[in-house]
PDBML (XML) file of the C-alpha atoms, coordinates in Angstrom:
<?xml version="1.0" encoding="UTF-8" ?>
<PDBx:datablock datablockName="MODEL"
   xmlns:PDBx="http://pdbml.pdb.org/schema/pdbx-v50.xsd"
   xmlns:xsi="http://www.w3.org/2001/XMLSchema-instance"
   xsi:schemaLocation="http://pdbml.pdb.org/schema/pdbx-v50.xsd pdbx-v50.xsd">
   <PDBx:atom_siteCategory>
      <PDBx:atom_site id="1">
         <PDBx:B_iso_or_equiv>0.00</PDBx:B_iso_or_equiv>
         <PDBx:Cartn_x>0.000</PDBx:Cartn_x>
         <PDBx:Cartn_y>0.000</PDBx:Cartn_y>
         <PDBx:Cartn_z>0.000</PDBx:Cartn_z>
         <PDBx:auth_asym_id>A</PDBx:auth_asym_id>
         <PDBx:auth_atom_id>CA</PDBx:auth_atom_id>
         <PDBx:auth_comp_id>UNK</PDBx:auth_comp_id>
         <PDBx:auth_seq_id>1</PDBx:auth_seq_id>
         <PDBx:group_PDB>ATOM</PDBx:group_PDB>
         <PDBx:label_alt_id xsi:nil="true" />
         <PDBx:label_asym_id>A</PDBx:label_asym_id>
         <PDBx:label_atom_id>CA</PDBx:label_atom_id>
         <PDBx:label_comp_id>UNK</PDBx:label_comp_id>
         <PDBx:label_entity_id>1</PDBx:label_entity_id>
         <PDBx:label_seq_id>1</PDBx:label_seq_id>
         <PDBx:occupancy>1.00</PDBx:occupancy>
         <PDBx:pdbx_PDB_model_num>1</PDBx:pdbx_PDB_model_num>
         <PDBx:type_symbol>C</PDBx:type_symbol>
      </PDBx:atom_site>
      <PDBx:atom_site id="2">
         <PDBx:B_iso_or_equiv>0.00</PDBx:B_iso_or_equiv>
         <PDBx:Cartn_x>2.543</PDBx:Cartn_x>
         <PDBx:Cartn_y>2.903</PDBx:Cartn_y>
         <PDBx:Cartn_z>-1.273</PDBx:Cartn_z>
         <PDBx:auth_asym_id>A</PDBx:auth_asym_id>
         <PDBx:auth_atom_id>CA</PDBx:auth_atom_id>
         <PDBx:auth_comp_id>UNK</PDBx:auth_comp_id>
         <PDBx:auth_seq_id>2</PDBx:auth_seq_id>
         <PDBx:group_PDB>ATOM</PDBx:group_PDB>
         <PDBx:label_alt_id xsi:nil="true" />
         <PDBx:label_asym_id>A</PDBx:label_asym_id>
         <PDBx:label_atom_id>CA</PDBx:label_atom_id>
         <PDBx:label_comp_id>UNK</PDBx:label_comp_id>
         <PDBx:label_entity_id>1</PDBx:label_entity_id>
         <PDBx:label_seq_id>2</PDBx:label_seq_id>
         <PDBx:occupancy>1.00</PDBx:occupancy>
         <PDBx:pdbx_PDB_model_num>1</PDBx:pdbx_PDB_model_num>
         <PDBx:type_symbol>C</PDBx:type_symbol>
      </PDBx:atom_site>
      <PDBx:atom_site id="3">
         <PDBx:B_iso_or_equiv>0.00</PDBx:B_iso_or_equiv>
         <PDBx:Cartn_x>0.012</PDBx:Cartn_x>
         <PDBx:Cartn_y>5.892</PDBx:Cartn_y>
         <PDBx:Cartn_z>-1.825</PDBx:Cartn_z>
         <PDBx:auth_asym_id>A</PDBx:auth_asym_id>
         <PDBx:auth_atom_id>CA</PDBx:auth_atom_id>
         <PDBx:auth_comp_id>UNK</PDBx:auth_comp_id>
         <PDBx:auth_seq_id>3</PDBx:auth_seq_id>
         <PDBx:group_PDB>ATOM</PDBx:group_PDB>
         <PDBx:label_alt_id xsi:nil="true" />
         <PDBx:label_asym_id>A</PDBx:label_asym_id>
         <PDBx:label_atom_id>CA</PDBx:label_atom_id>
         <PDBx:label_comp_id>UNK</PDBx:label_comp_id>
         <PDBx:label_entity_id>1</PDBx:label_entity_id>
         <PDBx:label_seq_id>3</PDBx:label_seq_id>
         <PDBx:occupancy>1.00</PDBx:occupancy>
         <PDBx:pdbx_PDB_model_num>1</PDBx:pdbx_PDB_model_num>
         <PDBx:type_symbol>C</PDBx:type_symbol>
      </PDBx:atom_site>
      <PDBx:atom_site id="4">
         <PDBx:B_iso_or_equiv>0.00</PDBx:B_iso_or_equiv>
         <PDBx:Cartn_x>-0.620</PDBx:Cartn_x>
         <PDBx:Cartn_y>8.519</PDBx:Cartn_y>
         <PDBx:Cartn_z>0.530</PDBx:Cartn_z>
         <PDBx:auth_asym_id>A</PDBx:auth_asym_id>
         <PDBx:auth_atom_id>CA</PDBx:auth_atom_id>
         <PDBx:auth_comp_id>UNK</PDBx:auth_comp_id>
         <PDBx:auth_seq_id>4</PDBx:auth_seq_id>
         <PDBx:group_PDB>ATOM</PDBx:group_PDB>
         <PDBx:label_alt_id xsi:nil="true" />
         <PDBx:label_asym_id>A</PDBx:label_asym_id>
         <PDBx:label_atom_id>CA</PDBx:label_atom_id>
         <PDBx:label_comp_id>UNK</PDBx:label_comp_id>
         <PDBx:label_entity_id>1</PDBx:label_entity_id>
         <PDBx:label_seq_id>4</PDBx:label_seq_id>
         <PDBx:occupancy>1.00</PDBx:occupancy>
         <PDBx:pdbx_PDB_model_num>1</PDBx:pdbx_PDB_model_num>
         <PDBx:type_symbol>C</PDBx:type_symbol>
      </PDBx:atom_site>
      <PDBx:atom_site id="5">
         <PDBx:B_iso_or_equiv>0.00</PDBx:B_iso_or_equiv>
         <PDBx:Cartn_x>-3.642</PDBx:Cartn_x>
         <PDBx:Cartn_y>8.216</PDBx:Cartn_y>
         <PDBx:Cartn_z>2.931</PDBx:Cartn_z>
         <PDBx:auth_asym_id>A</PDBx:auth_asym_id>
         <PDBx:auth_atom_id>CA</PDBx:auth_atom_id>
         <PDBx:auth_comp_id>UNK</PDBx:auth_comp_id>
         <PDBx:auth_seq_id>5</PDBx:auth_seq_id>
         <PDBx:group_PDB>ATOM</PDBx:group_PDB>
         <PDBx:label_alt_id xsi:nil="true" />
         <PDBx:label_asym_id>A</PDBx:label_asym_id>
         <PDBx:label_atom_id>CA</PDBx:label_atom_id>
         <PDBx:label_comp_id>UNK</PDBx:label_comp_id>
         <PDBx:label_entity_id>1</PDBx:label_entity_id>
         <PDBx:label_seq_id>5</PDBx:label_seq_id>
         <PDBx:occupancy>1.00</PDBx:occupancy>
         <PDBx:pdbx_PDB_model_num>1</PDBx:pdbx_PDB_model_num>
         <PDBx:type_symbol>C</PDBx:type_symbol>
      </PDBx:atom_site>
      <PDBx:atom_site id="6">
         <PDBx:B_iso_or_equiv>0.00</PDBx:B_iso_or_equiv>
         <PDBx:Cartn_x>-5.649</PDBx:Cartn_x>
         <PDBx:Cartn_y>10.370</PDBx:Cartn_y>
         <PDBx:Cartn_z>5.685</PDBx:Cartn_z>
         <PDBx:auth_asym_id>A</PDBx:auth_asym_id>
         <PDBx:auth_atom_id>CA</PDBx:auth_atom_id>
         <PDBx:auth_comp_id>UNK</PDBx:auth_comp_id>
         <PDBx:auth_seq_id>6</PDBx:auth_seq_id>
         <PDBx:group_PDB>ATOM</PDBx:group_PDB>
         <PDBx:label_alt_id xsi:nil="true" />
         <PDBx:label_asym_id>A</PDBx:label_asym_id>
         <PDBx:label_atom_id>CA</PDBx:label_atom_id>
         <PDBx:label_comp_id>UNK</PDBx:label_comp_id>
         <PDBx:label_entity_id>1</PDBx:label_entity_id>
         <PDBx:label_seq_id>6</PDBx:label_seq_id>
         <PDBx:occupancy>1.00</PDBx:occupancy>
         <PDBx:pdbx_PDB_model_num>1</PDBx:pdbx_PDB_model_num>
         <PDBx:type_symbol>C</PDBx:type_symbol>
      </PDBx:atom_site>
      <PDBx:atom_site id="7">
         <PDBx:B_iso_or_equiv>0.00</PDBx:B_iso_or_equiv>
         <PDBx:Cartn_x>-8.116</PDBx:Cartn_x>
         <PDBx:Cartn_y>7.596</PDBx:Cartn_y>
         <PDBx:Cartn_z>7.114</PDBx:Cartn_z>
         <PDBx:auth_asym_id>A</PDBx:auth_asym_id>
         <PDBx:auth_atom_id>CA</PDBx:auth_atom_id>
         <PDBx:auth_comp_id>UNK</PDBx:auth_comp_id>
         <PDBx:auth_seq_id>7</PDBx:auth_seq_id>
         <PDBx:group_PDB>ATOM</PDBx:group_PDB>
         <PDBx:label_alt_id xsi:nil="true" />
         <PDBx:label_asym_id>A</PDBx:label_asym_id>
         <PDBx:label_atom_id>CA</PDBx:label_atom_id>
         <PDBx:label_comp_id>UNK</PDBx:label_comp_id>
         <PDBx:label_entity_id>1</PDBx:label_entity_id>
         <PDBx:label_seq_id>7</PDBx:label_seq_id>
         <PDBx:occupancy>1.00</PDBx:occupancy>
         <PDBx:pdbx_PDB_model_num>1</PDBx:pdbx_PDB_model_num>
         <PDBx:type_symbol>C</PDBx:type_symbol>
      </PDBx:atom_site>
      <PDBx:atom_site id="8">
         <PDBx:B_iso_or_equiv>0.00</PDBx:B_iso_or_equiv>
         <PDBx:Cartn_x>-6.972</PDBx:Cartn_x>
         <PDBx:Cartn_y>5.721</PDBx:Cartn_y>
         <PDBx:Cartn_z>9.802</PDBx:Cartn_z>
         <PDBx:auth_asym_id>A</PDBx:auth_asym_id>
         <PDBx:auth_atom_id>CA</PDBx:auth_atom_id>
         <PDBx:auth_comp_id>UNK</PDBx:auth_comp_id>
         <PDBx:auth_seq_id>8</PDBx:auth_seq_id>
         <PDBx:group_PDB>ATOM</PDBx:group_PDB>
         <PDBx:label_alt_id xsi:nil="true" />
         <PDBx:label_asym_id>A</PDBx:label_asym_id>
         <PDBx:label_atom_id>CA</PDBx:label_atom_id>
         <PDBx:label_comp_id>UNK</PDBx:label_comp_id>
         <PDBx:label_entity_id>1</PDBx:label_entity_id>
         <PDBx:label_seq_id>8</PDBx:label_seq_id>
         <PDBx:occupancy>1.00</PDBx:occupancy>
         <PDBx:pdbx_PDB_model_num>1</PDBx:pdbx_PDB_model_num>
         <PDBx:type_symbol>C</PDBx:type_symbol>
      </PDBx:atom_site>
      <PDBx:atom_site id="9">
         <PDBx:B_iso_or_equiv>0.00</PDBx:B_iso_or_equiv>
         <PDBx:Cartn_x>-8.270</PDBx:Cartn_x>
         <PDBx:Cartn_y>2.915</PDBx:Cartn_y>
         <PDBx:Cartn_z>8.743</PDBx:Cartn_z>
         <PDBx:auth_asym_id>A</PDBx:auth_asym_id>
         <PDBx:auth_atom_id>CA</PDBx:auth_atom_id>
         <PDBx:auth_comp_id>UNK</PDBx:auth_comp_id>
         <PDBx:auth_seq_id>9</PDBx:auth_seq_id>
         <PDBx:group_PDB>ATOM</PDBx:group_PDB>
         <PDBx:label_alt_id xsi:nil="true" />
         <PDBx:label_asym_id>A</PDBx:label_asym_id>
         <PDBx:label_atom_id>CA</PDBx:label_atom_id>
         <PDBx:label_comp_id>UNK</PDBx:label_comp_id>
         <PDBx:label_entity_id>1</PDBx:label_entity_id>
         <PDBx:label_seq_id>9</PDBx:label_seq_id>
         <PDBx:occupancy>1.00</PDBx:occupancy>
         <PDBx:pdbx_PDB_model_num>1</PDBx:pdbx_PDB_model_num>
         <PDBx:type_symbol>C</PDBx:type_symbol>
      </PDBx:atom_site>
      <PDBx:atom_site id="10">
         <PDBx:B_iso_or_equiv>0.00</PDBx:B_iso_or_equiv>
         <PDBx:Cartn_x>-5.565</PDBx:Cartn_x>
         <PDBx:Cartn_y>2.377</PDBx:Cartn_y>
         <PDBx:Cartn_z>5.592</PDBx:Cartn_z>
         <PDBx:auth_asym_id>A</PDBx:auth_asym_id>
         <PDBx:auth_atom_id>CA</PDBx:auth_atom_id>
         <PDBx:auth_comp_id>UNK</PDBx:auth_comp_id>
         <PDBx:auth_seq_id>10</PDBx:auth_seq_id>
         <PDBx:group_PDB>ATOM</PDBx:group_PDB>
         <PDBx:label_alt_id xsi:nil="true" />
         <PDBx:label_asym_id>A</PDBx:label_asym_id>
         <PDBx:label_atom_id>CA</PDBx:label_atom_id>
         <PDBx:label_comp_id>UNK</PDBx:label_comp_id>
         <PDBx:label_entity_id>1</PDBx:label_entity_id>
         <PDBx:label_seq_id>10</PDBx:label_seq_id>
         <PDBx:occupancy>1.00</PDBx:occupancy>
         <PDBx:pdbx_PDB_model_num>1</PDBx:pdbx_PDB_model_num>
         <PDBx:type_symbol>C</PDBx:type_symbol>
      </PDBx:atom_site>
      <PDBx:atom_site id="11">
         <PDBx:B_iso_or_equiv>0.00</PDBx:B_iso_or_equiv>
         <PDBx:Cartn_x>-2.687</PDBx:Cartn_x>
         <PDBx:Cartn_y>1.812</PDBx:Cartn_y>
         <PDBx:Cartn_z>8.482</PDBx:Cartn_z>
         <PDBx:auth_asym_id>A</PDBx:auth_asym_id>
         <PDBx:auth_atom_id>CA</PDBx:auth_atom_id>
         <PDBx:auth_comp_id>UNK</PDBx:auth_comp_id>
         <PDBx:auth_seq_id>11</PDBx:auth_seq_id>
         <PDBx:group_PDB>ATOM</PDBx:group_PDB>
         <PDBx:label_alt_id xsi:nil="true" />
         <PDBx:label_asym_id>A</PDBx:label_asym_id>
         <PDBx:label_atom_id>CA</PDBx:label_atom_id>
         <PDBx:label_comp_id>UNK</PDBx:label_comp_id>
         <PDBx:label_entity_id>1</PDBx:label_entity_id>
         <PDBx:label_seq_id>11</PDBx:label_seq_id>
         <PDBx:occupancy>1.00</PDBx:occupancy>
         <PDBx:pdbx_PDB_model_num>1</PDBx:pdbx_PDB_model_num>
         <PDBx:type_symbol>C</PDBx:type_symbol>
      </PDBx:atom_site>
      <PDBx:atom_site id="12">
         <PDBx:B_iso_or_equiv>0.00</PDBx:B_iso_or_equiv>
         <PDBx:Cartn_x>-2.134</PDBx:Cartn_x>
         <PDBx:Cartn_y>-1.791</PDBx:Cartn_y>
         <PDBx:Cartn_z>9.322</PDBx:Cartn_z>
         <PDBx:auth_asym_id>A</PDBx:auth_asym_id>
         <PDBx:auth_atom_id>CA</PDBx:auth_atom_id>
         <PDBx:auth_comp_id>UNK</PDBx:auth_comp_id>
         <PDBx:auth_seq_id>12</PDBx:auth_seq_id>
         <PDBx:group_PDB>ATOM</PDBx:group_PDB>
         <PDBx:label_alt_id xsi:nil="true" />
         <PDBx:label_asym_id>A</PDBx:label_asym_id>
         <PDBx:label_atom_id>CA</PDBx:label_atom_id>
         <PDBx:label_comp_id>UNK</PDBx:label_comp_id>
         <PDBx:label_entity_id>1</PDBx:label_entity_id>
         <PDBx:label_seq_id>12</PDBx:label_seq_id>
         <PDBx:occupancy>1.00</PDBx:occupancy>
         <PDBx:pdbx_PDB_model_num>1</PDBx:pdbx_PDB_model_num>
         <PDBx:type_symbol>C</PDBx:type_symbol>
      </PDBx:atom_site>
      <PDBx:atom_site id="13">
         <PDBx:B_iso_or_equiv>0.00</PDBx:B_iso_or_equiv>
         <PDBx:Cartn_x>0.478</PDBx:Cartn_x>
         <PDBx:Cartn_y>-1.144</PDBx:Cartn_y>
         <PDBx:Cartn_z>12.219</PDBx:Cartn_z>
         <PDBx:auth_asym_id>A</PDBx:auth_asym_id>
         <PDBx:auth_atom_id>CA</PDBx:auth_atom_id>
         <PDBx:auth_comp_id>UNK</PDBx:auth_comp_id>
         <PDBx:auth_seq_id>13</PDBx:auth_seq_id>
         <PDBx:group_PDB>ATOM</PDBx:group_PDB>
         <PDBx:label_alt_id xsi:nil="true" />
         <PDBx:label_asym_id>A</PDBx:label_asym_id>
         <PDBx:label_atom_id>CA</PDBx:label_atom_id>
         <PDBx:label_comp_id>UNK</PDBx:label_comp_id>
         <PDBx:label_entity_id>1</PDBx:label_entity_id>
         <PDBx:label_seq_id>13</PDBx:label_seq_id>
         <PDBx:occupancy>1.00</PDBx:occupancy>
         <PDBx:pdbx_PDB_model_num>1</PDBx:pdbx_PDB_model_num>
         <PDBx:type_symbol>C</PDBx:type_symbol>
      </PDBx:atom_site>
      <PDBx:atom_site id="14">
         <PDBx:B_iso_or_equiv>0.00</PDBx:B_iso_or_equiv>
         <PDBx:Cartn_x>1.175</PDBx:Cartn_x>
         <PDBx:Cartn_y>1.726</PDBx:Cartn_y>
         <PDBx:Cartn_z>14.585</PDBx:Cartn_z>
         <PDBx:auth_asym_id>A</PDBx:auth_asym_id>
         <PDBx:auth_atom_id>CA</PDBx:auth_atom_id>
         <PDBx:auth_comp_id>UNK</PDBx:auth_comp_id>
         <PDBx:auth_seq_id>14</PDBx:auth_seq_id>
         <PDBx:group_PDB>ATOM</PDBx:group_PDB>
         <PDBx:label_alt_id xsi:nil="true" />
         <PDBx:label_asym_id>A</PDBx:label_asym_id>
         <PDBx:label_atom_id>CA</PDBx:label_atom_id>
         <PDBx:label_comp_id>UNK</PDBx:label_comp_id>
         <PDBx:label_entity_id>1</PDBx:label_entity_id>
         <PDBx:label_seq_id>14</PDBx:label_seq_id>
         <PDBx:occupancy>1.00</PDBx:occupancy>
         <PDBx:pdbx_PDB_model_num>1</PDBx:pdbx_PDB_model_num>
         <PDBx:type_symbol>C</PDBx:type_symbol>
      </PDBx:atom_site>
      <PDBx:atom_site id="15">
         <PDBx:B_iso_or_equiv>0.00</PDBx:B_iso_or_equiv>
         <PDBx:Cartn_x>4.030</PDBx:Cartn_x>
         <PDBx:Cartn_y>2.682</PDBx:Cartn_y>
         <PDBx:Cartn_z>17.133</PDBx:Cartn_z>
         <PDBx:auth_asym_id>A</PDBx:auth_asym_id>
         <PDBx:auth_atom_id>CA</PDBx:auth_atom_id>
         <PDBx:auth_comp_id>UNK</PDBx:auth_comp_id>
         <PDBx:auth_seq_id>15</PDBx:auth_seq_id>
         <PDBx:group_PDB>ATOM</PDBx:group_PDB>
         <PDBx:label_alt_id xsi:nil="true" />
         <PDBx:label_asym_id>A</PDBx:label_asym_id>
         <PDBx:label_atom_id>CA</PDBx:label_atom_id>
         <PDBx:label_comp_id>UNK</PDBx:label_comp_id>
         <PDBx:label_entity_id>1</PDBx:label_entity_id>
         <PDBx:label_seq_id>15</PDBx:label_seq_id>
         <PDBx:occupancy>1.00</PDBx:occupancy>
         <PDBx:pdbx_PDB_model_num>1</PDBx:pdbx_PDB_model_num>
         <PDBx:type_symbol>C</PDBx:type_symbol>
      </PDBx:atom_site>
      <PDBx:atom_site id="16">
         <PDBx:B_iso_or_equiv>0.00</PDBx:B_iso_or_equiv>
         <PDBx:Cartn_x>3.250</PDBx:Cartn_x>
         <PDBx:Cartn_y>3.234</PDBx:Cartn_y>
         <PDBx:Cartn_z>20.527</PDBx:Cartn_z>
         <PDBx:auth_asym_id>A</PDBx:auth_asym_id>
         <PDBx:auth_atom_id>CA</PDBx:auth_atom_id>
         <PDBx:auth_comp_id>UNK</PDBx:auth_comp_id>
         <PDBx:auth_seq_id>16</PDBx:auth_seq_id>
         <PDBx:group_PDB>ATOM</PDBx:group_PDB>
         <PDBx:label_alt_id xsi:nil="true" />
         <PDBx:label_asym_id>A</PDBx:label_asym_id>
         <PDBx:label_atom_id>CA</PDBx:label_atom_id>
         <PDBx:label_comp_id>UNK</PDBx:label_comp_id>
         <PDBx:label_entity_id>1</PDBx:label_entity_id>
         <PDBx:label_seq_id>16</PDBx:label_seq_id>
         <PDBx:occupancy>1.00</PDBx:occupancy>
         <PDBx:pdbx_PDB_model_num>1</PDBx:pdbx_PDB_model_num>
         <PDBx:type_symbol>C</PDBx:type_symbol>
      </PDBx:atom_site>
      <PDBx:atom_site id="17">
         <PDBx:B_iso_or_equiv>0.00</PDBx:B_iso_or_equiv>
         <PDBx:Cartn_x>3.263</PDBx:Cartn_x>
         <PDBx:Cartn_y>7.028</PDBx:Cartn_y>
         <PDBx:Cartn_z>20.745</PDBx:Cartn_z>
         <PDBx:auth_asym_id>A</PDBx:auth_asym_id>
         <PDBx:auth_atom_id>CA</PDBx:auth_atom_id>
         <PDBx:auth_comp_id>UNK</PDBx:auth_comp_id>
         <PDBx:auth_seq_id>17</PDBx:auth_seq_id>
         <PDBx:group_PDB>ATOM</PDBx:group_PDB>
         <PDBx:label_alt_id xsi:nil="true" />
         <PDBx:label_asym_id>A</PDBx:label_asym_id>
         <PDBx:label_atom_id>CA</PDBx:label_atom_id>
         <PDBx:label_comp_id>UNK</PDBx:label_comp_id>
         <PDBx:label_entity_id>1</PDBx:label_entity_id>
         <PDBx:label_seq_id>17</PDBx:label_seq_id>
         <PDBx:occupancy>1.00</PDBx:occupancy>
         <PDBx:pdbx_PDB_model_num>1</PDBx:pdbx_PDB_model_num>
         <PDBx:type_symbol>C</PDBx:type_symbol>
      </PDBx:atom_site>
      <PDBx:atom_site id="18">
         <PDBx:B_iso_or_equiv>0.00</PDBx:B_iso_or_equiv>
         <PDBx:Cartn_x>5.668</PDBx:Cartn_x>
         <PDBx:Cartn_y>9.896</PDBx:Cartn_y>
         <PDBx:Cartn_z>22.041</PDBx:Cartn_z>
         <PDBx:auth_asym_id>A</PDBx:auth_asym_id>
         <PDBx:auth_atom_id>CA</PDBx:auth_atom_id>
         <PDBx:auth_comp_id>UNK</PDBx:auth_comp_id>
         <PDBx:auth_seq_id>18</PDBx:auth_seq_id>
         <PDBx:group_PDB>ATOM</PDBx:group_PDB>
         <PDBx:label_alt_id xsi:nil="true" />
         <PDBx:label_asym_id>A</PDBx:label_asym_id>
         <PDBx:label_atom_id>CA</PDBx:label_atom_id>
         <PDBx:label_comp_id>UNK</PDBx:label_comp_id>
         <PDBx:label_entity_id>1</PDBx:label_entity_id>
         <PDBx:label_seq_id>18</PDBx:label_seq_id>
         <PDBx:occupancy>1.00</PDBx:occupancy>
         <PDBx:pdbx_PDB_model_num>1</PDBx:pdbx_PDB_model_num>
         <PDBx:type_symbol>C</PDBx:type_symbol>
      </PDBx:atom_site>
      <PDBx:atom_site id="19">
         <PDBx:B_iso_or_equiv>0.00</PDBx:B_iso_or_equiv>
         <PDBx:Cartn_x>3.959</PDBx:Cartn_x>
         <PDBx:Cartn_y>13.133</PDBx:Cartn_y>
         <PDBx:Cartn_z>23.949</PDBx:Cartn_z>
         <PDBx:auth_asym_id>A</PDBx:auth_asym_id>
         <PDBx:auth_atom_id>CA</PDBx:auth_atom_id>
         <PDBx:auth_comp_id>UNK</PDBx:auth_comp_id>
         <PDBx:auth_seq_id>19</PDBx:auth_seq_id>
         <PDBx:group_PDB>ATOM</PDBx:group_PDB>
         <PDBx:label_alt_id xsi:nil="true" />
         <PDBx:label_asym_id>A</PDBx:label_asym_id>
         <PDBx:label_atom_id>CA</PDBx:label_atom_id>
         <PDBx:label_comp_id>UNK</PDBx:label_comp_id>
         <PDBx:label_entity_id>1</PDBx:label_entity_id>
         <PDBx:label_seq_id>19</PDBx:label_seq_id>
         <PDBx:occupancy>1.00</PDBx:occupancy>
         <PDBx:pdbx_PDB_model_num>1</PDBx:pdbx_PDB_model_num>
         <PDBx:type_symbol>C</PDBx:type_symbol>
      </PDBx:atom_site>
      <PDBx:atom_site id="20">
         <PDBx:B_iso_or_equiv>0.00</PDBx:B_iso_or_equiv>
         <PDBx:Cartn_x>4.162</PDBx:Cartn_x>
         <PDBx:Cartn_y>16.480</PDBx:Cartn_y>
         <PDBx:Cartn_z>22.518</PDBx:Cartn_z>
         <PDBx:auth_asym_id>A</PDBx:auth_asym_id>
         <PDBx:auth_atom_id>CA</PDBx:auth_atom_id>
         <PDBx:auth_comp_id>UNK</PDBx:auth_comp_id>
         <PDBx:auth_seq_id>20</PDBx:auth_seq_id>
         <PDBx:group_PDB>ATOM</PDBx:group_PDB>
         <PDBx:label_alt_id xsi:nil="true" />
         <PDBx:label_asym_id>A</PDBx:label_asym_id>
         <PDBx:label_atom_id>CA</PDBx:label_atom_id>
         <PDBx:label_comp_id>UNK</PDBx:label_comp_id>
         <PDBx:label_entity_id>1</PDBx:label_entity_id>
         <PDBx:label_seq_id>20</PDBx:label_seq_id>
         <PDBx:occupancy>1.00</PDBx:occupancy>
         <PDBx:pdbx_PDB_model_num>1</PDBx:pdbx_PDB_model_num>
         <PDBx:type_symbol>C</PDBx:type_symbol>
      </PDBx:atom_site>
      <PDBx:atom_site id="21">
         <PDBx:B_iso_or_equiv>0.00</PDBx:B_iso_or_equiv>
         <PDBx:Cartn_x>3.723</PDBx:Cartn_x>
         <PDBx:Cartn_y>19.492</PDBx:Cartn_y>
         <PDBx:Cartn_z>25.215</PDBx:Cartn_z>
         <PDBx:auth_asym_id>A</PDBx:auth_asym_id>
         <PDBx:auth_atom_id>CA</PDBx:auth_atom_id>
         <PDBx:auth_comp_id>UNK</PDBx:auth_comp_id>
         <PDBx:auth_seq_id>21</PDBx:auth_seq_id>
         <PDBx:group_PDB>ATOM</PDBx:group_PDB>
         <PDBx:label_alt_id xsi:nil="true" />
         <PDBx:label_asym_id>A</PDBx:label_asym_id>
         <PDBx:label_atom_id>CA</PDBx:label_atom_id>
         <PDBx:label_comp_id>UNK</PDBx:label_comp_id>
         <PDBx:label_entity_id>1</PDBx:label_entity_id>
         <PDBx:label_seq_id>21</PDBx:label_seq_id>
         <PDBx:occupancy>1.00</PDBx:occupancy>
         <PDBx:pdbx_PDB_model_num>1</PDBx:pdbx_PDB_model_num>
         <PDBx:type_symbol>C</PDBx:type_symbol>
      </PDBx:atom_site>
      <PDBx:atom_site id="22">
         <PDBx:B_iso_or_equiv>0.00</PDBx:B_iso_or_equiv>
         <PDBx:Cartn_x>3.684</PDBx:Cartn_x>
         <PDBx:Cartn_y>22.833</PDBx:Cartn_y>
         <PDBx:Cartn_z>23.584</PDBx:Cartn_z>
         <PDBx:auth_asym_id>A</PDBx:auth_asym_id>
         <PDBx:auth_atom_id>CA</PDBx:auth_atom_id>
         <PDBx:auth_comp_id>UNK</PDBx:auth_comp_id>
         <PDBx:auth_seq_id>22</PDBx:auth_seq_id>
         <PDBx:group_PDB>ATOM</PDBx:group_PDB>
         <PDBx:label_alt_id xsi:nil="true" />
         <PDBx:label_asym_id>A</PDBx:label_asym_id>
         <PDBx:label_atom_id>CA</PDBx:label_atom_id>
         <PDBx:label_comp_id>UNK</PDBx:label_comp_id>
         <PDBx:label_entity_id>1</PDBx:label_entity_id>
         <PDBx:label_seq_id>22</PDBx:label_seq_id>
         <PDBx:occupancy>1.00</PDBx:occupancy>
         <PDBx:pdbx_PDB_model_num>1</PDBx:pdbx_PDB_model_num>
         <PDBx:type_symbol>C</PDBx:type_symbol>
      </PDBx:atom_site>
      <PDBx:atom_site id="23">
         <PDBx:B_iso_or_equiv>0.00</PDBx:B_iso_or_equiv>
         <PDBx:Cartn_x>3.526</PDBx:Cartn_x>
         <PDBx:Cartn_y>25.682</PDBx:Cartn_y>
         <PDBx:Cartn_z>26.321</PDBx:Cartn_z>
         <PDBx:auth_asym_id>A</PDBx:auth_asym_id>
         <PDBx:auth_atom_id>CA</PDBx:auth_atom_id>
         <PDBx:auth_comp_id>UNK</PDBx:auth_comp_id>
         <PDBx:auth_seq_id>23</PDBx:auth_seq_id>
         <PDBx:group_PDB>ATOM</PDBx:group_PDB>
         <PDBx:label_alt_id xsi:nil="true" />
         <PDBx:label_asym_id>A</PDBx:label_asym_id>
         <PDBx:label_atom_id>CA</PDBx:label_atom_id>
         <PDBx:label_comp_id>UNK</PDBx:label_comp_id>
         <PDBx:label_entity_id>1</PDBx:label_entity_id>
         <PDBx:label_seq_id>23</PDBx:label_seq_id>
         <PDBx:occupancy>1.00</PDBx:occupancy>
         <PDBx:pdbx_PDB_model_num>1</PDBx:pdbx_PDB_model_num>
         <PDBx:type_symbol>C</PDBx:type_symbol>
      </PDBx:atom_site>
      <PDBx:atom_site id="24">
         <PDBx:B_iso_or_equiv>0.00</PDBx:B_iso_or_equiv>
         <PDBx:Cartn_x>2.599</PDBx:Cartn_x>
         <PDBx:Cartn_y>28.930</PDBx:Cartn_y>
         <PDBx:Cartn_z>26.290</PDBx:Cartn_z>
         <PDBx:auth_asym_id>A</PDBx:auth_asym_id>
         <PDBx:auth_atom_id>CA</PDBx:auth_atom_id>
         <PDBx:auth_comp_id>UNK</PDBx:auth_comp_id>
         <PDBx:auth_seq_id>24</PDBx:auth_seq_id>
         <PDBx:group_PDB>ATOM</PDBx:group_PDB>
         <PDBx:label_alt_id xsi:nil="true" />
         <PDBx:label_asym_id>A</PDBx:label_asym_id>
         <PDBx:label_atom_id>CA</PDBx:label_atom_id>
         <PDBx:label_comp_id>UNK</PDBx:label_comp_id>
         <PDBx:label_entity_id>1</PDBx:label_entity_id>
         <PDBx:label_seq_id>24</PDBx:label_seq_id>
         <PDBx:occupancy>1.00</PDBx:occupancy>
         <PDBx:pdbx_PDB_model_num>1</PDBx:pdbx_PDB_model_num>
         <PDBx:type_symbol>C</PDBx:type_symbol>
      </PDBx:atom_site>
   </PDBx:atom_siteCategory>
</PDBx:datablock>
């Protein structure tokens, strides 16, 4: 599956996740 997609659904595996914190 090489083409670019938005949904969710078209990803068959996904990392765990990393945090982001942007202050103000």
């Amino acid at each position: 599956r090489l083409g670019v997609r938005k949904e969710q659904k078209e990803y068959d595996y996904w990392g765990q996740g990393t945090q982001v914190t942007v202050s103000s």
